[in-house]
Protein backbone atom coordinates (compact mmCIF):
# COMPACT_ATOMS: atom_id res chain seq x y z
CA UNK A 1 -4.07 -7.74 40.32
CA UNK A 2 -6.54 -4.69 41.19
CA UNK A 3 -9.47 -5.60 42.84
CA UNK A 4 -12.89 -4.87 41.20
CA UNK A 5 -14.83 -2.16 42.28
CA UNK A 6 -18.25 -2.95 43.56
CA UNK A 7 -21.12 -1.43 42.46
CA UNK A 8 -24.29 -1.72 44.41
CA UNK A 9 -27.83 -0.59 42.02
CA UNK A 10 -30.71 0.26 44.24
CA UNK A 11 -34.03 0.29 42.53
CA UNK A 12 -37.47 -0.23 43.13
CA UNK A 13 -37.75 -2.90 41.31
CA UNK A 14 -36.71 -4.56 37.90
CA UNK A 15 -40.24 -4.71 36.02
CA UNK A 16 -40.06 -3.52 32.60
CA UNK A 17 -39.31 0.38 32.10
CA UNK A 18 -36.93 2.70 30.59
CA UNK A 19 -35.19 2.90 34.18
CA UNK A 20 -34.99 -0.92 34.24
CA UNK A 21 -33.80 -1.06 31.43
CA UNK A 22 -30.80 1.59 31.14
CA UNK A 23 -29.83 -0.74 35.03
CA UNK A 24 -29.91 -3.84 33.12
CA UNK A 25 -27.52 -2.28 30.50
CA UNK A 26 -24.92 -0.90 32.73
CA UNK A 27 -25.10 -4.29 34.67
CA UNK A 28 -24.25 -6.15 30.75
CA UNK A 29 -21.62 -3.78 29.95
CA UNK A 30 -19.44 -2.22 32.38
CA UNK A 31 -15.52 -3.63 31.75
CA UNK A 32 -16.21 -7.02 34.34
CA UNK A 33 -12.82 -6.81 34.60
CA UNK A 34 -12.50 -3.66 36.89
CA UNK A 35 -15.96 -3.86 38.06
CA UNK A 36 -18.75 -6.26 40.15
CA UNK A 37 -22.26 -5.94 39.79
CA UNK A 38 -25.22 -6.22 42.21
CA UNK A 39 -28.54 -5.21 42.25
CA UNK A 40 -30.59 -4.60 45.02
CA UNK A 41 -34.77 -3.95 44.45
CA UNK A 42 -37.03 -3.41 47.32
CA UNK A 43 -39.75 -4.52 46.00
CA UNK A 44 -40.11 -7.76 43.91
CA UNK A 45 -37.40 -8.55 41.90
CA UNK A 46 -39.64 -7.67 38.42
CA UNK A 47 -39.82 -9.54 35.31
CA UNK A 48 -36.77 -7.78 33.79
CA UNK A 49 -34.65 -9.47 36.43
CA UNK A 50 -34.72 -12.82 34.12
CA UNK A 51 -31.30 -13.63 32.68
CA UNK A 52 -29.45 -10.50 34.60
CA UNK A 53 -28.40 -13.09 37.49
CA UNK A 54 -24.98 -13.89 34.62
CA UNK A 55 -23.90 -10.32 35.34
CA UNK A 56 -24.96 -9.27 38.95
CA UNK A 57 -25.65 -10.74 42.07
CA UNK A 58 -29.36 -10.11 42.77
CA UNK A 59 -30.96 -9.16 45.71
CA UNK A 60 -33.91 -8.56 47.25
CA UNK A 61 -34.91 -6.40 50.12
CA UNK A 62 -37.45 -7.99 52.65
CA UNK A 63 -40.23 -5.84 53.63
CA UNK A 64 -38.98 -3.09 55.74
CA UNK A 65 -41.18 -0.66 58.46
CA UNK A 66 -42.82 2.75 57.79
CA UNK A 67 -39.90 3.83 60.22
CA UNK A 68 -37.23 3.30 57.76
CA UNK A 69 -38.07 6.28 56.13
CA UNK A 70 -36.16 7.98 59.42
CA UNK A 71 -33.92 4.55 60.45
CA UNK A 72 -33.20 1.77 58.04
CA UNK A 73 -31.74 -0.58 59.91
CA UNK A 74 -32.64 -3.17 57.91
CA UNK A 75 -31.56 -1.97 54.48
CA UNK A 76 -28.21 -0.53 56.14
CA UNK A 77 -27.80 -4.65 56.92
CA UNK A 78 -28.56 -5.80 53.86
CA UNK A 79 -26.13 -3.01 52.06
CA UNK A 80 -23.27 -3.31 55.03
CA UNK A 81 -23.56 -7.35 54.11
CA UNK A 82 -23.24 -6.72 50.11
CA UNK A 83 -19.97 -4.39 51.24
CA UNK A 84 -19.99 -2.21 47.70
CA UNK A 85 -17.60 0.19 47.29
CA UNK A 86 -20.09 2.37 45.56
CA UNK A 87 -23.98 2.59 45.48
CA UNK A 88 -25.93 3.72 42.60
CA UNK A 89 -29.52 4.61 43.25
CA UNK A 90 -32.13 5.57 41.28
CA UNK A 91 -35.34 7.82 41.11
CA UNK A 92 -37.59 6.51 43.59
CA UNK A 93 -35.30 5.45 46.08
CA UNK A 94 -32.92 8.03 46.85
CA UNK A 95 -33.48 9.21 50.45
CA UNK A 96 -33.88 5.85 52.12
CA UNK A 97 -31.28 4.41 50.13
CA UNK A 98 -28.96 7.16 50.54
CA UNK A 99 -29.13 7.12 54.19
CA UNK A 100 -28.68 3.72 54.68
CA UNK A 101 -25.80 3.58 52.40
CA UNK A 102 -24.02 6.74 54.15
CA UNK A 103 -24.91 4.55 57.83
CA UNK A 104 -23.40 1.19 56.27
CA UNK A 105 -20.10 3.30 55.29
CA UNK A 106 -19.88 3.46 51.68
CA UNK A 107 -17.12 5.76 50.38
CA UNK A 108 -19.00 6.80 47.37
CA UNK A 109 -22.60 7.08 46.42
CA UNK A 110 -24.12 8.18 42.59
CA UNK A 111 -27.89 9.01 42.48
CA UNK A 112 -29.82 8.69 38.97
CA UNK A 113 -32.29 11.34 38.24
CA UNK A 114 -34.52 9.98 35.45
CA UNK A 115 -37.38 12.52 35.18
CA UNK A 116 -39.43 14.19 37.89
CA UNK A 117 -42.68 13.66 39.26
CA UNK A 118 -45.20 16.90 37.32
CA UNK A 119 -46.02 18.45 39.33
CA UNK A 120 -43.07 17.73 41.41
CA UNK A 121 -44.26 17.77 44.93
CA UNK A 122 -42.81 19.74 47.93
CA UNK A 123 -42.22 16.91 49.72
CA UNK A 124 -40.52 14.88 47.47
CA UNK A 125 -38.14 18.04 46.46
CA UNK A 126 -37.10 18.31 50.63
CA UNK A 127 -37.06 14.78 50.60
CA UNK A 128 -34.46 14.32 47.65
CA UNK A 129 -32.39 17.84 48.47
CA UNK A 130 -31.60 15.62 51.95
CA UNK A 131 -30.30 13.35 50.10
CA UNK A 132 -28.51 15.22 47.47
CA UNK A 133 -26.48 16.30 50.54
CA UNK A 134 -25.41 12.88 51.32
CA UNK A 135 -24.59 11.78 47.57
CA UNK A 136 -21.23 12.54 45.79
CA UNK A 137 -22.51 13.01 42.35
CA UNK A 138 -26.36 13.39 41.23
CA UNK A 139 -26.61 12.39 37.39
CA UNK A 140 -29.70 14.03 35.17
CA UNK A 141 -30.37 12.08 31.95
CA UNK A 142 -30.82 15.58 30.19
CA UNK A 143 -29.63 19.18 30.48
CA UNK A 144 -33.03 20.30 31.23
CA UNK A 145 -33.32 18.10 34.11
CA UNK A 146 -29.86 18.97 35.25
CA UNK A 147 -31.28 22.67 35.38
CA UNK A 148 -34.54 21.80 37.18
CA UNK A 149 -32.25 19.38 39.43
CA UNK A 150 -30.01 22.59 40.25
CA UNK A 151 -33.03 24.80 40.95
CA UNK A 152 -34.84 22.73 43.06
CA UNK A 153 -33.52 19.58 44.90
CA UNK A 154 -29.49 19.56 44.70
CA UNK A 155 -27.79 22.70 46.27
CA UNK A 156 -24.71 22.45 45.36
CA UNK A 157 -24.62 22.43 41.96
CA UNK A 158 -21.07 21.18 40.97
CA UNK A 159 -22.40 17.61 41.93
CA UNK A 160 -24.39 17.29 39.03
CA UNK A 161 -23.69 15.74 35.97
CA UNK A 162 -25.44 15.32 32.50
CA UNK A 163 -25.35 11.70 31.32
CA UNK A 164 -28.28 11.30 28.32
CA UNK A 165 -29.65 7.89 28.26
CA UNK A 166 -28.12 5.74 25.06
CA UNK A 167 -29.98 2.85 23.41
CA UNK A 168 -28.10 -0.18 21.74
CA UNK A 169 -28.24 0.91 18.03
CA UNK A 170 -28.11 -3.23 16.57
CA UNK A 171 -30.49 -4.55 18.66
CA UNK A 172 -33.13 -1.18 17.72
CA UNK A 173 -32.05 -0.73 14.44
CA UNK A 174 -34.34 -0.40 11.11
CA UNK A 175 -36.00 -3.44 10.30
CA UNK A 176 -38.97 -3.89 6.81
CA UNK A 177 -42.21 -3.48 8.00
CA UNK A 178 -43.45 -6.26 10.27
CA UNK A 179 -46.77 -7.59 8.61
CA UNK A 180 -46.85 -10.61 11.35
CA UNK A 181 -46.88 -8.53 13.85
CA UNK A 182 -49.75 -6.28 12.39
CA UNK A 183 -51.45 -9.69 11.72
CA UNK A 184 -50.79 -10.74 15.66
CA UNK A 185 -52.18 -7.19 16.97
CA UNK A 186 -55.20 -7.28 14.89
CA UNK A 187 -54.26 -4.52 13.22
CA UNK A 188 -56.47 -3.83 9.56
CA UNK A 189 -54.85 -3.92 6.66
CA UNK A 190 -53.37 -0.88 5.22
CA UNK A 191 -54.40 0.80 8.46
CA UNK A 192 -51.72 3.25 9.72
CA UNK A 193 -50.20 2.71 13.02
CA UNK A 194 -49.26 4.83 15.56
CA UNK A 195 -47.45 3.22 18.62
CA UNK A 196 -46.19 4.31 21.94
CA UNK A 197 -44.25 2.04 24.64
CA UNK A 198 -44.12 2.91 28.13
CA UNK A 199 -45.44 2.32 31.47
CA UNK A 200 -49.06 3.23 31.74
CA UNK A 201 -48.60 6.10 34.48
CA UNK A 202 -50.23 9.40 34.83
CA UNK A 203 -47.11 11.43 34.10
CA UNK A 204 -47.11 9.55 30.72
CA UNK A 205 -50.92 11.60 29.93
CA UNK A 206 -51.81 8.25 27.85
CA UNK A 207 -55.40 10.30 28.37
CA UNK A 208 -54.68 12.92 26.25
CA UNK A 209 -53.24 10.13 23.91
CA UNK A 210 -56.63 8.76 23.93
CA UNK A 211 -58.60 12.13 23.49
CA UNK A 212 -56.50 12.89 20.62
CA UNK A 213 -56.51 9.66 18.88
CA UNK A 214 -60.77 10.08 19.48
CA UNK A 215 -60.25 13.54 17.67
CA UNK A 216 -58.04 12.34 14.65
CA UNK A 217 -60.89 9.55 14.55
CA UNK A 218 -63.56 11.83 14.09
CA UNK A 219 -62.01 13.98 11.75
CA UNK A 220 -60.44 11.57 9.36
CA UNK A 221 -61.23 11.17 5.62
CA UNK A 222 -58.07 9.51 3.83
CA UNK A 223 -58.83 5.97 3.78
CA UNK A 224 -58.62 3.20 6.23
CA UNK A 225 -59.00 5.17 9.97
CA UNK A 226 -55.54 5.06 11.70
CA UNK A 227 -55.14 2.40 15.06
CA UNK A 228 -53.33 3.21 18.04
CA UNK A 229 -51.36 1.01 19.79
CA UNK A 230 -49.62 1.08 23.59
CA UNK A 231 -47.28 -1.04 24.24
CA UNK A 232 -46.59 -1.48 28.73
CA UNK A 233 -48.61 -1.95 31.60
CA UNK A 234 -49.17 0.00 35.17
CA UNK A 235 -51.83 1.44 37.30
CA UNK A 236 -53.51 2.98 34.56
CA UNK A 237 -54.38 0.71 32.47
CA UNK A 238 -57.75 -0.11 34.05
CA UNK A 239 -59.04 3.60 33.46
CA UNK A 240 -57.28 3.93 30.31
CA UNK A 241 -59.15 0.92 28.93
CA UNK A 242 -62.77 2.80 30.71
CA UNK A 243 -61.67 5.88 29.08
CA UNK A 244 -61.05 3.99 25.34
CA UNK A 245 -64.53 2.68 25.62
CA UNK A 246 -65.82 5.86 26.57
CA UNK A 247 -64.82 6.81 23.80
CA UNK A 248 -65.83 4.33 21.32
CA UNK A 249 -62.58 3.34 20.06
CA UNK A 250 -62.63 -0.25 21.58
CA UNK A 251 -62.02 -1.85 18.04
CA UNK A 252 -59.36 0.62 17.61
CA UNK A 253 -56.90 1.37 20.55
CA UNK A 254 -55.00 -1.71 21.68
CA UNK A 255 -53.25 -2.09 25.43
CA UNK A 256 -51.16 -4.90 24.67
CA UNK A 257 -48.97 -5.27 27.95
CA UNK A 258 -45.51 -5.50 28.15
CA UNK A 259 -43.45 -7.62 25.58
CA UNK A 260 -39.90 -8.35 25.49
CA UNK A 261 -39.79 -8.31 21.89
CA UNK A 262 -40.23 -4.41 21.78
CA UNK A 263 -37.92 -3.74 18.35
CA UNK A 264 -40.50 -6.18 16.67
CA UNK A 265 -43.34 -3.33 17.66
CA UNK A 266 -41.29 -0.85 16.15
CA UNK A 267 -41.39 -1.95 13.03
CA UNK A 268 -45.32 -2.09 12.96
CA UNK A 269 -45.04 1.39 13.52
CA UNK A 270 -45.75 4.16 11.43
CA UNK A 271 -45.32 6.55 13.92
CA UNK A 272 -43.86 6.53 17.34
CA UNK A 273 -45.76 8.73 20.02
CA UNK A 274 -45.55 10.49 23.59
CA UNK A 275 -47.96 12.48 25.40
CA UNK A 276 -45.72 12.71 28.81
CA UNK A 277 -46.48 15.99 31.22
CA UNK A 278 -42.42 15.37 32.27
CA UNK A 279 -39.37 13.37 31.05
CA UNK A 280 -36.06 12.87 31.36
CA UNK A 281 -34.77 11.29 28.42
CA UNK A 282 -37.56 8.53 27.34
CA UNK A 283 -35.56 5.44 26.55
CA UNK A 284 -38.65 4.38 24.64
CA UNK A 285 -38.15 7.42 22.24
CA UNK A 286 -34.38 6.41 21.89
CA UNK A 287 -35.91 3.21 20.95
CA UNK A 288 -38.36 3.90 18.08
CA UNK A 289 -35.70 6.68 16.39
CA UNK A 290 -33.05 4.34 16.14
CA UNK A 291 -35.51 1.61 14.86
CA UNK A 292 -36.34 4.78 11.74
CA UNK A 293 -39.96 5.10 13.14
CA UNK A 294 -40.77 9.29 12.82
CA UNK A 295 -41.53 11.07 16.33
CA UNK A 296 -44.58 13.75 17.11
CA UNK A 297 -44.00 13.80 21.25
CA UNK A 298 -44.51 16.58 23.73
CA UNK A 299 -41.83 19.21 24.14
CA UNK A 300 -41.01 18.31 27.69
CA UNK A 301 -37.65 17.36 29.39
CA UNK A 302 -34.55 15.78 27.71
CA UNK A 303 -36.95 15.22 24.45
CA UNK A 304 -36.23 18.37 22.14
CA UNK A 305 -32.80 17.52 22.91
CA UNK A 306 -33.19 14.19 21.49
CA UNK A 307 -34.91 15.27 18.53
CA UNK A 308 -32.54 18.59 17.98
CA UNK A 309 -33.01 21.37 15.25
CA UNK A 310 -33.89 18.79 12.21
CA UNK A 311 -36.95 17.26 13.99
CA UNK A 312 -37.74 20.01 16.11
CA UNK A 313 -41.22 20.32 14.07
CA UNK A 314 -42.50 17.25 15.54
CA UNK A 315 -42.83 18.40 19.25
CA UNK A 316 -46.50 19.71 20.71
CA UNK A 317 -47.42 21.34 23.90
CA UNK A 318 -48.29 18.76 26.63
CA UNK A 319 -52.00 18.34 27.23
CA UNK A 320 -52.87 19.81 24.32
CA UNK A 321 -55.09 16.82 22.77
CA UNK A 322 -56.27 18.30 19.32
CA UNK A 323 -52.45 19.64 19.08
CA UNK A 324 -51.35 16.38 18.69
CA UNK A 325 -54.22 14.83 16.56
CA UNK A 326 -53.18 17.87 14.18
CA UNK A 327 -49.03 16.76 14.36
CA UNK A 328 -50.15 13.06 13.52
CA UNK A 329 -52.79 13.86 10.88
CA UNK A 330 -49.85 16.60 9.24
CA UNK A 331 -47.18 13.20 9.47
CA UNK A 332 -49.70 10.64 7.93
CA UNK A 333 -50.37 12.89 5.55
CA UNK A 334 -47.12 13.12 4.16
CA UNK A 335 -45.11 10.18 3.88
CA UNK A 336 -41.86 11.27 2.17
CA UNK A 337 -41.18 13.59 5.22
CA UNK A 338 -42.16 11.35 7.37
CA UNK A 339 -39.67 8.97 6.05
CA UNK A 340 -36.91 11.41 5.71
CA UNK A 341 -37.32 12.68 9.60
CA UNK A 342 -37.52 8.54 10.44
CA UNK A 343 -33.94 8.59 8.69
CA UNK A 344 -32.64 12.16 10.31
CA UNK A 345 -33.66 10.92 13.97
CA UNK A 346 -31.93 7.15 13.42
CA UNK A 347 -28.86 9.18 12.21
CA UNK A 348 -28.83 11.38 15.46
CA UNK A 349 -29.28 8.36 17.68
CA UNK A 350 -26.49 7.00 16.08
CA UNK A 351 -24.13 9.77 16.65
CA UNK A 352 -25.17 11.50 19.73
CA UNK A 353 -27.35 8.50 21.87
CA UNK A 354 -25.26 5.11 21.41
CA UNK A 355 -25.47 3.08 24.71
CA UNK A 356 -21.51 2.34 25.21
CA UNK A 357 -21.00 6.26 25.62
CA UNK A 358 -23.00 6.46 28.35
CA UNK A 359 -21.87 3.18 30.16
CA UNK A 360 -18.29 4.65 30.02
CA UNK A 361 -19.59 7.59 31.34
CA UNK A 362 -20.82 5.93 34.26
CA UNK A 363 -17.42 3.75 34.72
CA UNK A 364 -15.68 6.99 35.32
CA UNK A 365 -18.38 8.17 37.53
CA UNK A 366 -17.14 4.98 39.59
CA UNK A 367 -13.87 5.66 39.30
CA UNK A 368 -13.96 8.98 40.20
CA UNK A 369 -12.41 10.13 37.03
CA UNK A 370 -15.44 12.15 36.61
């Protein structure tokens, strides 16, 4: 019988995120018969880790020195002890991880790019284009990113591939409208709702979310004002909430936090909305298209790609607040249109974004069949 092939995830941690979340799927559904999973974080282990200990071996790195950035000795242990055969990192962790995975002797290591940092910071490009020269194969979730990946950090370019993110199309699929959870947020009756989900981060511009949604406030005259709704936590949330009360719109914006019971928010939705300065593919976008919830997000990274020629009206410039109260106001407004773009962009997730694609996509990466 062949031996399994052991893969080795390095992350920062397993908290709740698109990133965590595409891990956790490849760690579900790559063939267990010709492959082992482990997962190694070094930070906390995260919330998202609960219930992924039936599919990988978990692990945790203890707190390392500020010299590890130039000697890991004690992550190269840790890895050398696991013994993979091949070690997938991802964005956040690629130099350190990279180098102690080349020092521990691993024959083959993948890196993950999921989106860059805007702007992208000189250090962190000569940090990563080290490390590109250490890793077999560098993945972008998009072609865009592929193209800023092959501009800037990787030099050779026939290491990278393009592997767009995929979503599970039962689990987010279109579900009637979910008055309990309205009920449960608060929300007024026959207000409508637009959501977002993501981590609360400054690359996600959840400001100019909240300067918009103050302008389509202002401005509105067709019936019960609109609520907004963000669904994740991070470091912003603290000046987000400031910045929502600055505003006046305390009975109006909700920061719920993370739940685990994300397709339920999707179907409180009337819209699904992004404000991101960068992405790579948004997995929360994946999300709320195959759940039928109509788009209006910023034309950055993998997302025209996602929404393609039939949805391309629904994309604004980043940072351009009164731009995007205009795109929700003209979707509102119009709710066969809306409905028939919530049908084109759970149609295109079906055909172009399904998540067992892109898990065999990865299991030839692993292979080297790819």
């Amino acid at each position: 019988m062949t031996a399994r092939i052991r893969i080795l995830h390095i992350v920062h941690n397993l908290d709740y995120g698109g990133l965590e979340r595409l891990v956790g799927a490849l760690v579900r559904l790559t063939d267990p018969a010709r492959f082992e999973n482990h997962v190694l974080t070094l930070r906390d282990l995260g919330r998202f880790a609960e219930g992924l200990e039936r599919d990988a071996g978990l692990h945790r790195q203890a707190p390392m020195r500020r010299a590890s950035m130039l000697w890991p000795v004690a992550l190269t242990r840790t890895i050398r002890a696991i013994a993979p055969d091949v070690v997938h990192t991802h964005s956040g962790v690629w130099y350190k991880a990279s180098l102690a995975a080349r020092r521990a002797g691993v024959r083959r290591l993948i890196h993950t790019e999921h989106g860059r940092q805007y702007p992208d910071p000189w250090l962190a490009r000569t940090l990563d284009h080290l490390a590109a020269r250490r890793t077999d194969v560098v993945v972008a979730v998009s072609e865009r990113l592929g193209r800023q990946m092959a501009d800037d950090v990787v030099g050779d370019r026939g290491r990278i591939r393009v592997v767009p993110n995929g979503v599970d199309t039962e689990r987010f699929r279109p579900l009637a409208v979910n008055g309990a959870m309205r009920r449960e947020l608060g929300l007024p009756d026959g207000a409508r709702v637009i959501g977002s989900i993501g981590r609360l981060v400054p690359i996600k511009g959840y400001d100019v979310m909240i300067r918009a949604f103050a302008i389509l406030r202002d401005t509105w005259r067709d019936g019960p004002p609109p609520a907004l709704v963000i669904v994740g936590d991070g470091p912003e949330r603290a000046r987000l909430a400031e910045l929502i009360e600055g505003h006046g719109l305390g009975g109006a914006v909700r920061l719920v936090g993370w739940r685990r019971d994300v397709e339920r928010c999707y179907a409180s939705f009337d819209l699904f909305t992004l404000s991101s300065w960068s992405e790579g593919t948004s997995i929360g976008l994946l999300e709320a298209m195959s759940t039928a919830v109509c788009p209006v997000v910023t034309d950055v990274g993998g997302t025209p790609a996602v929404l393609g020629d039939p949805l391309r009206h629904r994309l604004v410039p980043s940072g351009d607040a009164a731009a995007l109260a205009h795109a929700w106001r003209d979707a509102l407004a119009d709710g066969d249109r809306r409905g028939a773009d919530a049908r084109a962009g759970r149609e295109r997730i079906e055909r172009l974004f399904g998540l067992v694609p892109m898990v065999r996509a990865y299991e030839r990466l692993y292979t080297g069949d790819s």
